[in-house]
Protein backbone atom coordinates (compact mmCIF):
# COMPACT_ATOMS: atom_id res chain seq x y z
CA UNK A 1 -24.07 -37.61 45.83
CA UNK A 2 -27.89 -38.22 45.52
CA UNK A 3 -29.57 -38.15 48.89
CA UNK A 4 -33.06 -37.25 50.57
CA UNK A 5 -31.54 -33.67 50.74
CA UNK A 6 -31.30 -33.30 47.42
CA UNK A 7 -33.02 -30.53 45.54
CA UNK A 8 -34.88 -32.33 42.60
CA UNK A 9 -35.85 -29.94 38.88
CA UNK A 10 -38.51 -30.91 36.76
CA UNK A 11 -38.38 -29.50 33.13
CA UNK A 12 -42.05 -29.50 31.60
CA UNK A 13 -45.01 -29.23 34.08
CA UNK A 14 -47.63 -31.41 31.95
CA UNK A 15 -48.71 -34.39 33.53
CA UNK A 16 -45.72 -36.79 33.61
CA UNK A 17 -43.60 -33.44 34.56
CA UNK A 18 -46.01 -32.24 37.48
CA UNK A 19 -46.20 -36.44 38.72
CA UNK A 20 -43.00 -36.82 38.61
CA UNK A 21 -43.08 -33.39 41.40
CA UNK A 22 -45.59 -34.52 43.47
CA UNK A 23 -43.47 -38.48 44.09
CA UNK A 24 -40.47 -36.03 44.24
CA UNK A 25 -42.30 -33.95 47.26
CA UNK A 26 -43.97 -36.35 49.25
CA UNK A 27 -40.61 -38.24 49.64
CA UNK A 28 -39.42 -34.76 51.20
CA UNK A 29 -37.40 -33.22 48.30
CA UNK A 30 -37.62 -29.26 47.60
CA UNK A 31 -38.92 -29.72 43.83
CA UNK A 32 -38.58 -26.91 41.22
CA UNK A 33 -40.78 -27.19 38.60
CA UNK A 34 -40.01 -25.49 35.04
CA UNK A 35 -42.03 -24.68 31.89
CA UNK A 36 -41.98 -21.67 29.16
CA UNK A 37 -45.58 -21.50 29.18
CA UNK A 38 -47.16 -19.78 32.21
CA UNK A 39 -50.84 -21.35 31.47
CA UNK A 40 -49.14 -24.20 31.82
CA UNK A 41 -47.54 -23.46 35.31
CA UNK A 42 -50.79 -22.62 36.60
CA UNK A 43 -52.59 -25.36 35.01
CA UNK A 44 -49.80 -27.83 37.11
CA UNK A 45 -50.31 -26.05 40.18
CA UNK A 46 -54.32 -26.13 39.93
CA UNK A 47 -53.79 -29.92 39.24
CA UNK A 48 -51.63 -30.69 42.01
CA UNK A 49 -53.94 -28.94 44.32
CA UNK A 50 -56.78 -30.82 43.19
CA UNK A 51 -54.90 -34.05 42.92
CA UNK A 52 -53.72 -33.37 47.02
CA UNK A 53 -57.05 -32.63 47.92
CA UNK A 54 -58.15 -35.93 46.68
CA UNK A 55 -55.68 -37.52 48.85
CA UNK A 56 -56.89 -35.98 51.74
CA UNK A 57 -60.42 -37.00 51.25
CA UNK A 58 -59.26 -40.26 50.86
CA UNK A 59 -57.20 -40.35 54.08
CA UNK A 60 -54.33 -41.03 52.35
CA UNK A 61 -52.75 -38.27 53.47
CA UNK A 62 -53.04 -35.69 56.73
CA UNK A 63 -53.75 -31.59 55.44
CA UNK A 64 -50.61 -31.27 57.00
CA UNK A 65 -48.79 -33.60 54.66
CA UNK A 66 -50.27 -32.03 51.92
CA UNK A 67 -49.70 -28.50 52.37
CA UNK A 68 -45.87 -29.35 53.40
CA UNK A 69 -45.39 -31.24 49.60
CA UNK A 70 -47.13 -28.06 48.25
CA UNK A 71 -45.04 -25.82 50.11
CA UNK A 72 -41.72 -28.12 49.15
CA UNK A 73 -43.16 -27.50 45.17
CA UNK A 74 -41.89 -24.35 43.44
CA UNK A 75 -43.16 -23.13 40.14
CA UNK A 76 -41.12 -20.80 37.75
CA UNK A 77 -40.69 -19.86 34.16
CA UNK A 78 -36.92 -19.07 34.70
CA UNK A 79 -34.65 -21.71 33.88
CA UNK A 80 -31.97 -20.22 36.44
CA UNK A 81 -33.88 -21.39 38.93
CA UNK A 82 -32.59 -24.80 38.48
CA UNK A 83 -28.77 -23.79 39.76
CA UNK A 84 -28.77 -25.29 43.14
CA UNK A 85 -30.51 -28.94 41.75
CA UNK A 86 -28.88 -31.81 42.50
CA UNK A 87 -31.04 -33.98 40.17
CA UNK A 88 -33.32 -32.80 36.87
CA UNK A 89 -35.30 -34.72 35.34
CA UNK A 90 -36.57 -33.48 32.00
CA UNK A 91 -40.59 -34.56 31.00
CA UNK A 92 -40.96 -33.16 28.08
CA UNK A 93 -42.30 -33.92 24.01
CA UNK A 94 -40.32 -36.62 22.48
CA UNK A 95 -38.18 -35.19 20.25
CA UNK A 96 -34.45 -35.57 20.36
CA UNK A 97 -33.45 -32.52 18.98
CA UNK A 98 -35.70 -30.30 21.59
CA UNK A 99 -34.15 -32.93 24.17
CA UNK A 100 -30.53 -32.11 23.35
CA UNK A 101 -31.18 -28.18 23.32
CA UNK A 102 -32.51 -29.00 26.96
CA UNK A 103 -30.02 -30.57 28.16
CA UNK A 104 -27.18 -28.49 26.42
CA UNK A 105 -28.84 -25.36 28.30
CA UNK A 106 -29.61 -26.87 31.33
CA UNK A 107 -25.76 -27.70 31.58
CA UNK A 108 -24.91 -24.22 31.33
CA UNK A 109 -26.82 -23.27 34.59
CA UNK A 110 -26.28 -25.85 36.83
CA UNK A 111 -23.22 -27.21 39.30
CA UNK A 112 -20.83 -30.06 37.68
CA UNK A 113 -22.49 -32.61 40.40
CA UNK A 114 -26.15 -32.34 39.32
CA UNK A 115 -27.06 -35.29 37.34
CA UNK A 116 -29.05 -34.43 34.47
CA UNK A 117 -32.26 -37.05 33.40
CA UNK A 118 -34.72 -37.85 30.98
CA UNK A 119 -37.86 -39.39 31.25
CA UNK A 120 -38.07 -40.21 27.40
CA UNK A 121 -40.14 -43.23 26.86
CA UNK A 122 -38.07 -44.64 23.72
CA UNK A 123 -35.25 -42.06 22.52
CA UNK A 124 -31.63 -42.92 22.70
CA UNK A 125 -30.20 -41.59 26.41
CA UNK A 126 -26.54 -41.74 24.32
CA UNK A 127 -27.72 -39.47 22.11
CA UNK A 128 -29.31 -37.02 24.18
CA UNK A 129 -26.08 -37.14 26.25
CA UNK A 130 -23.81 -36.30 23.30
CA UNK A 131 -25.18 -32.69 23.90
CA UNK A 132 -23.33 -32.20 26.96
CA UNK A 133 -19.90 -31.49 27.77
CA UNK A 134 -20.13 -34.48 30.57
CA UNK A 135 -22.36 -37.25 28.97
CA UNK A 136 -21.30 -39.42 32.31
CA UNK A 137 -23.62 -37.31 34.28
CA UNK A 138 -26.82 -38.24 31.72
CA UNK A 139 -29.01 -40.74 32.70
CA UNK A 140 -32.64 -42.33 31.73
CA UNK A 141 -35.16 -41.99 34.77
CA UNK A 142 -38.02 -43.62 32.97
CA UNK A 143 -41.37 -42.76 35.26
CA UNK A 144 -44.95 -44.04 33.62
CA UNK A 145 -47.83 -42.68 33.61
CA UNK A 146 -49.33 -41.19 35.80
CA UNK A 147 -46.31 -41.26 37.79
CA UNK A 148 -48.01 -40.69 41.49
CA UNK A 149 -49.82 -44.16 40.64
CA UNK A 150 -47.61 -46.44 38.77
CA UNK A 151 -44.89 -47.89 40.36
CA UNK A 152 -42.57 -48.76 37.92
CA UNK A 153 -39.46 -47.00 37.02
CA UNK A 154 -36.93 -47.72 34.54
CA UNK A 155 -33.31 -46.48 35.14
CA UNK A 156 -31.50 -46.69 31.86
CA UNK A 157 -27.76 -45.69 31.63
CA UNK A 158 -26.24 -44.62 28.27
CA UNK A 159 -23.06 -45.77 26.80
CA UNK A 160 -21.32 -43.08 28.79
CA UNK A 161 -22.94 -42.90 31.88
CA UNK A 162 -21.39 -43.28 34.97
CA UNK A 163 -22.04 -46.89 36.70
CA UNK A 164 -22.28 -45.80 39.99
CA UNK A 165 -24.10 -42.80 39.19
CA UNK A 166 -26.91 -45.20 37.71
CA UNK A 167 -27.26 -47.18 40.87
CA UNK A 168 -27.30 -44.16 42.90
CA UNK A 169 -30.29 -42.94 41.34
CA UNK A 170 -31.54 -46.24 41.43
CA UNK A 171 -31.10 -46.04 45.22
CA UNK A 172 -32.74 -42.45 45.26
CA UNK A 173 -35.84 -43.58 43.41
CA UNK A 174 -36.25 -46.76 45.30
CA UNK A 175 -36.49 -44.65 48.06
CA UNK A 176 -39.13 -42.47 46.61
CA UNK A 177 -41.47 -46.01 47.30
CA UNK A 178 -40.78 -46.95 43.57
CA UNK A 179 -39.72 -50.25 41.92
CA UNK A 180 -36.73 -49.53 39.98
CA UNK A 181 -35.44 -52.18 37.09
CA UNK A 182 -32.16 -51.61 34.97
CA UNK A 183 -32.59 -51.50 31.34
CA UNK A 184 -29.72 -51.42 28.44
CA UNK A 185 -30.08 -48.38 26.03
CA UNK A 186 -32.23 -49.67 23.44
CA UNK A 187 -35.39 -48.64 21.33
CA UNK A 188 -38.04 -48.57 24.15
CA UNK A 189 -36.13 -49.95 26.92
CA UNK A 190 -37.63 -53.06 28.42
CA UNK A 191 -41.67 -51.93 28.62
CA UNK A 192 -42.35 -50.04 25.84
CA UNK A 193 -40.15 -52.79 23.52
CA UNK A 194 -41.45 -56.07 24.88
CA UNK A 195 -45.02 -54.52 24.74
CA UNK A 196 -45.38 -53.61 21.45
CA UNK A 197 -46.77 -57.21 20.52
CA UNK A 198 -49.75 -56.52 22.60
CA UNK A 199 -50.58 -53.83 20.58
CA UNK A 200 -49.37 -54.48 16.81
CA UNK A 201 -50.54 -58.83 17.38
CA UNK A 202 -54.07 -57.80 18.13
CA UNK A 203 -54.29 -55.26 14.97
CA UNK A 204 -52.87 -57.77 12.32
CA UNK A 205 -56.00 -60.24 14.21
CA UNK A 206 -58.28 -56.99 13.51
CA UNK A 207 -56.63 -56.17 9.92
CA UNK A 208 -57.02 -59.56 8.96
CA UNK A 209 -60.95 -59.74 9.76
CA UNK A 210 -60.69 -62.87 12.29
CA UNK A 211 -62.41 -60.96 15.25
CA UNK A 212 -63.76 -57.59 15.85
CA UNK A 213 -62.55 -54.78 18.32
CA UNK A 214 -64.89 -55.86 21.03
CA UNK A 215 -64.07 -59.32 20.35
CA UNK A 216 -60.37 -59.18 20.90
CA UNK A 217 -60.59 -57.33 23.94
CA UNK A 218 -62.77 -59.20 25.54
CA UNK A 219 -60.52 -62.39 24.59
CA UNK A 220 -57.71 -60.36 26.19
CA UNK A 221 -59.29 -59.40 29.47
CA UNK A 222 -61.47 -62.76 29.92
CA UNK A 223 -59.65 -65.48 28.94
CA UNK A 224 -56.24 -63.51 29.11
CA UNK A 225 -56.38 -62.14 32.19
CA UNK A 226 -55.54 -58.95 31.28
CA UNK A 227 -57.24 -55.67 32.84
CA UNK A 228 -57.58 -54.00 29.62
CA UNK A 229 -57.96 -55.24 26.23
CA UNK A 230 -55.18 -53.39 23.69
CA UNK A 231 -57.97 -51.54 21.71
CA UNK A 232 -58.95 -50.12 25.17
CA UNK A 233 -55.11 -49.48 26.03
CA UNK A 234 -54.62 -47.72 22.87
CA UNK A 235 -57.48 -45.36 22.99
CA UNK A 236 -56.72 -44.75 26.87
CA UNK A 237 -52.81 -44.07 25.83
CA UNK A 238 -53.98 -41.92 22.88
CA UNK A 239 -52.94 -42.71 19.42
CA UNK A 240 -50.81 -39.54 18.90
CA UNK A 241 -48.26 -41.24 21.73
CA UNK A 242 -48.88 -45.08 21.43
CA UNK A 243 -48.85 -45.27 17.45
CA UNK A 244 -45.58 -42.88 17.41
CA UNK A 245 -43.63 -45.18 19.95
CA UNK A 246 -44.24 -48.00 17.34
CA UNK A 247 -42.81 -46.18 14.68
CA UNK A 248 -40.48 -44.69 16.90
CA UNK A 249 -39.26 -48.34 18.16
CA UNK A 250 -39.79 -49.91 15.06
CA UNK A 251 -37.72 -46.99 13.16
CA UNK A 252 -35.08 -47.83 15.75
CA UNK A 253 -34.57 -51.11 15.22
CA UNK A 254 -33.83 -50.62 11.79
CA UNK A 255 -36.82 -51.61 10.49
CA UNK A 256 -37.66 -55.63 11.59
CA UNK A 257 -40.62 -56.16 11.00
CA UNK A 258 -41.85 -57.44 14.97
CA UNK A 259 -42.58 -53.31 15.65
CA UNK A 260 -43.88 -52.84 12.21
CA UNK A 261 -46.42 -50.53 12.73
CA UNK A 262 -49.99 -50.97 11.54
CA UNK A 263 -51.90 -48.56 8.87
CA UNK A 264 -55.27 -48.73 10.53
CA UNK A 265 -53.60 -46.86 13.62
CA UNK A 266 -51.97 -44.61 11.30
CA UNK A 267 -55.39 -44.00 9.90
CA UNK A 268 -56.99 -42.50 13.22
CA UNK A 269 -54.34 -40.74 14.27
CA UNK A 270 -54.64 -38.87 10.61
CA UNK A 271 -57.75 -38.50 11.42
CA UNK A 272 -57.39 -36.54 14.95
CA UNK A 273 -59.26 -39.50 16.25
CA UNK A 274 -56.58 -39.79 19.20
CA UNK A 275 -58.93 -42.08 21.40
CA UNK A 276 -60.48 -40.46 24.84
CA UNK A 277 -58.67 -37.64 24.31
CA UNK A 278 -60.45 -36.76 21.31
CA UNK A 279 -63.59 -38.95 22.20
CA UNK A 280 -62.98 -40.86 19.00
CA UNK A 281 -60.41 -43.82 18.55
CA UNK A 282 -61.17 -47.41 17.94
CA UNK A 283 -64.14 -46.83 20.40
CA UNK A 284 -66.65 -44.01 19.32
CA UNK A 285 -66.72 -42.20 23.20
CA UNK A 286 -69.15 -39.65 21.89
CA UNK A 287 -72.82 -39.48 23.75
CA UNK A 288 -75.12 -41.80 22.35
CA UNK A 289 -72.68 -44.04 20.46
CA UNK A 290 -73.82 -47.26 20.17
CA UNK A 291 -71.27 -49.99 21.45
CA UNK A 292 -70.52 -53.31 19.45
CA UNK A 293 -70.77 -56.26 21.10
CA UNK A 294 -68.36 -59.10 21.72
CA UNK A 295 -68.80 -62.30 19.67
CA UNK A 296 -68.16 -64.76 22.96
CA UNK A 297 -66.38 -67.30 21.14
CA UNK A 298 -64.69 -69.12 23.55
CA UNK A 299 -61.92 -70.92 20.37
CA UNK A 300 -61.69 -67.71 19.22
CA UNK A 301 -60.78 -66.57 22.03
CA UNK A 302 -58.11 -68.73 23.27
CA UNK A 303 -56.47 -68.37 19.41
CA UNK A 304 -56.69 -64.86 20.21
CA UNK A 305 -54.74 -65.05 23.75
CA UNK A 306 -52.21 -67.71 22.68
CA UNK A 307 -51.20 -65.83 19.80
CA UNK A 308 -51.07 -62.36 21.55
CA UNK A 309 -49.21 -63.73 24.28
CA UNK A 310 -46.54 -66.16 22.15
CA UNK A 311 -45.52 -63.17 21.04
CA UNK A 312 -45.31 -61.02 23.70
CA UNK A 313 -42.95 -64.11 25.23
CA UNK A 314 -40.66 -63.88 22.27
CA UNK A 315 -40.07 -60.56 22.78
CA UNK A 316 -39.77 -60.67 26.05
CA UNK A 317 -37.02 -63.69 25.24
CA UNK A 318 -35.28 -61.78 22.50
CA UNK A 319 -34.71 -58.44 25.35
CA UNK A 320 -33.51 -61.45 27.32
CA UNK A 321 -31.22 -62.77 24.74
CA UNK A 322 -29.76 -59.91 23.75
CA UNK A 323 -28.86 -58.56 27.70
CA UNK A 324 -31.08 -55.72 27.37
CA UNK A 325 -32.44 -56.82 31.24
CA UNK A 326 -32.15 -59.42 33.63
CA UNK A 327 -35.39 -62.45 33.77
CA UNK A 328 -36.34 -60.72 36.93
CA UNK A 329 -36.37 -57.19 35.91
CA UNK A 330 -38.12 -58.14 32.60
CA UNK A 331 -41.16 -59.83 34.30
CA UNK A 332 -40.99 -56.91 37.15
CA UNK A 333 -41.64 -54.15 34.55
CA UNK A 334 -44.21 -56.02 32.64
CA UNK A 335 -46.18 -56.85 35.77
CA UNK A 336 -45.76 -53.18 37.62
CA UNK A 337 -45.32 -50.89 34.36
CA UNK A 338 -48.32 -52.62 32.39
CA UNK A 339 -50.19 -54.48 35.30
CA UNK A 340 -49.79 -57.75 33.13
CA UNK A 341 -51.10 -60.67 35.12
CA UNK A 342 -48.05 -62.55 35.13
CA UNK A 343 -44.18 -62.02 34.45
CA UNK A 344 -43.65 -62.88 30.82
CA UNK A 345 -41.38 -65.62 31.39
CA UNK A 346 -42.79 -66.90 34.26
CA UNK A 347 -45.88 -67.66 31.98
CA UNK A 348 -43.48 -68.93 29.38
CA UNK A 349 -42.64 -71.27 31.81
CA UNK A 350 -46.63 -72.39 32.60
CA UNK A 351 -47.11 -72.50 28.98
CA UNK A 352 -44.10 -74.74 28.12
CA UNK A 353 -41.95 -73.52 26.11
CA UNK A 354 -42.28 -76.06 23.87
CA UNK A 355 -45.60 -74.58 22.78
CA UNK A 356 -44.65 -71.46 22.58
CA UNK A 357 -42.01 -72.28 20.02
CA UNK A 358 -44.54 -74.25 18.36
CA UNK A 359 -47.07 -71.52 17.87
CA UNK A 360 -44.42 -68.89 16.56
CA UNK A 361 -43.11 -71.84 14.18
CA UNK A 362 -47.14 -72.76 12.57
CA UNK A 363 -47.45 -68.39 12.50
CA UNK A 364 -43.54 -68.53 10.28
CA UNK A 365 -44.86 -71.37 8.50
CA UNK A 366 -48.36 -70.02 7.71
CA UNK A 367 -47.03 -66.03 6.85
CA UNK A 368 -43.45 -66.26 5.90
CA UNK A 369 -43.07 -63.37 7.65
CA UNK A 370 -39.97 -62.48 9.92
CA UNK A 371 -42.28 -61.08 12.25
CA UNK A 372 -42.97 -64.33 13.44
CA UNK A 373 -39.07 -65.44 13.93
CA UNK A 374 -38.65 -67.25 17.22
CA UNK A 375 -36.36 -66.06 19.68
CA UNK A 376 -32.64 -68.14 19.23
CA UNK A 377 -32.95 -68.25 23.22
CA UNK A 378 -36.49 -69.93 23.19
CA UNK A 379 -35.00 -72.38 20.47
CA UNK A 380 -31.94 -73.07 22.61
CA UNK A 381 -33.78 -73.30 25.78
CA UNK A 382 -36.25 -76.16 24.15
CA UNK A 383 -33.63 -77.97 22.85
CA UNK A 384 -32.04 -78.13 26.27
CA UNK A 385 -34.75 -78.83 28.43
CA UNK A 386 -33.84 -75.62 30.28
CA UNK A 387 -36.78 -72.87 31.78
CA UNK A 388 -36.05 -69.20 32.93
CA UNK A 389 -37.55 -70.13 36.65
């Protein structure tokens, strides 16, 4: 049974690995952290000492709070250290097969209680829990990034999971001062799924040479509302994690074309041009680069918004429709995982749904594309007068 007692392991000390430490810490858990690479290690425990530090200047915290969450912290490159855990939560590259080797060791070491997690941002939690000899015990603990800021976590069981021990986590983390949401065991759960409109919308606008970088993302911040534009999202995110989600998602879903990934991302991240990272993505970051400038039209812009956000709502309908979340959860995790200015079907709502149906059908009618399918729910829902609030 999970409880503020319990000893939590962190596999992979980047920086979801070594945030997902520090929440662990300050709530009052002992936290063992674990990577192969001793740079690494002390990279994570330079960081966290910096990143406490910070906290103190800021009177966040007292020294005394933040010496005790260092002293709760443990670093080590032995694996074995992880045998009194009651909780692990694994933070490391997205790939399934590394995930399953994980896991498969990590059952080897540690008691027949200790739940055993993954923060994976879109792989299958079934899958990675067919590695082990009790898949019951496997669970999604989806954190974002970075996790000491964000509040949003996504708890995702797997086909075999244990109910209750999915709601106890749920408990655990809620307690941690997080916002927890349920989400079914789909490609990208409910954030990373229902967002990928944001992203792949405003790059068909761009492919199709209505508007300009600048242009769309000052559309989405001004008129939209929201606090970055998706070209600034996507460099910020890097392209070597945002444009493989996509694929990843898109892959997933057995190819529809609503994730269908766009060639002019693929382009940049060929090109190492990752974003900030890399101080070259859709924005040129490098000193001296001159900056293009927004074309302030205001019809434009609202053409931009409406069909950005239509979209977004038909996802966000469709996850809905499907039961991969409840109406509540899906507008909680777009609001605190994405810091979108409104719950997506709350907005529906403002909008009328009416006219969201109508701008999806004019976007079929014009493309013939089944990216632009509306949602059988949004259909229904019209044709019954009904709203989600």
């Amino acid at each position: 049974m999970l409880n503020k007692q319990s000893i939590i392991g962190i596999v992979g000390s980047g920086a979801m690995g070594s945030g997902i430490a520090q929440v662990a810490a300050t709530a009052g858990h002992p936290t063992i952290i674990f990577d192969t690479n001793d740079n690494a290690l002390e990279k994570a425990k330079n960081n966290l000492i910096n990143s406490l530090k910070k906290l103190v200047e800021k009177q966040k915290i007292s020294e005394d709070k933040a010496q005790s969450i260092l002293n709760l912290i443990t670093f080590t490159g032995s694996m074995n250290d992880f045998k009194s855990c009651d909780l692990i939560i694994e933070a490391i590259i997205e790939n399934i097969e590394v995930k399953k080797n994980v896991f498969k060791s990590l059952e080897s070491i540690v008691s027949k209680e200790c739940v055993l997690a993954s923060n994976t941002s879109s792989l299958s939690i079934t899958s990675i829990a067919s590695a082990c000899q009790k898949p019951e015990r496997v669970v999604g603990i989806h954190f974002f990034n970075p996790a000491t800021l964000m509040p949003l976590v996504e708890i995702i069981p797997g086909v075999a999971t244990d109910h209750q021990l999915a709601l106890d986590c749920k408990t655990l983390i809620d307690g941690w001062g997080k916002v927890t949401v349920m989400a079914k065991d789909t490609p990208g759960f409910i954030v990373n799924r229902v967002a990928r409109p944001f992203y792949s919308e405003a790059l068909r606008i761009y492919d199709e040479q209505m508007a300009d970088i600048a242009t769309i993302d000052w559309a989405m911040k001004e008129i939209g509302g929201f606090k970055m534009g998706p070209f600034e999202l996507m460099d910020l995110i890097g392209h070597d994690v945002n444009y493989i989600v996509t694929e990843t998602v898109w892959t997933q879903f057995y190819f529809d074309p609503r994730f269908k990934p766009s060639l002019t991302q693929k382009r940049l991240l060929e090109a190492n041009f990752l974003g900030k990272k890399s101080n070259r993505g859709f924005y040129d970051y490098r000193e001296g680069a001159v900056l293009t400038e927004a074309k302030k039209d205001e019809t434009l812009g609202k053409y931009i918004v409406n069909r950005v956000l239509c979209m977004l709502i038909n996802e966000a309908c469709d996850t809905k429709y499907l039961g991969m979340a409840s109406t509540n959860d899906i507008d909680l995790a777009m609001t605190k995982g994405v810091n979108y200015p409104k719950g997506l079907l709350k907005w529906a709502d403002e909008k009328g749904l009416e006219n969201v149906l109508n701008t999806l059908n004019e976007l079929y009618e014009e493309y013939q594309e089944d990216r632009y399918r509306a949602c059988v729910l949004l259909k229904q829902m019209v044709k019954q007068g009904k709203t989600f609030y």
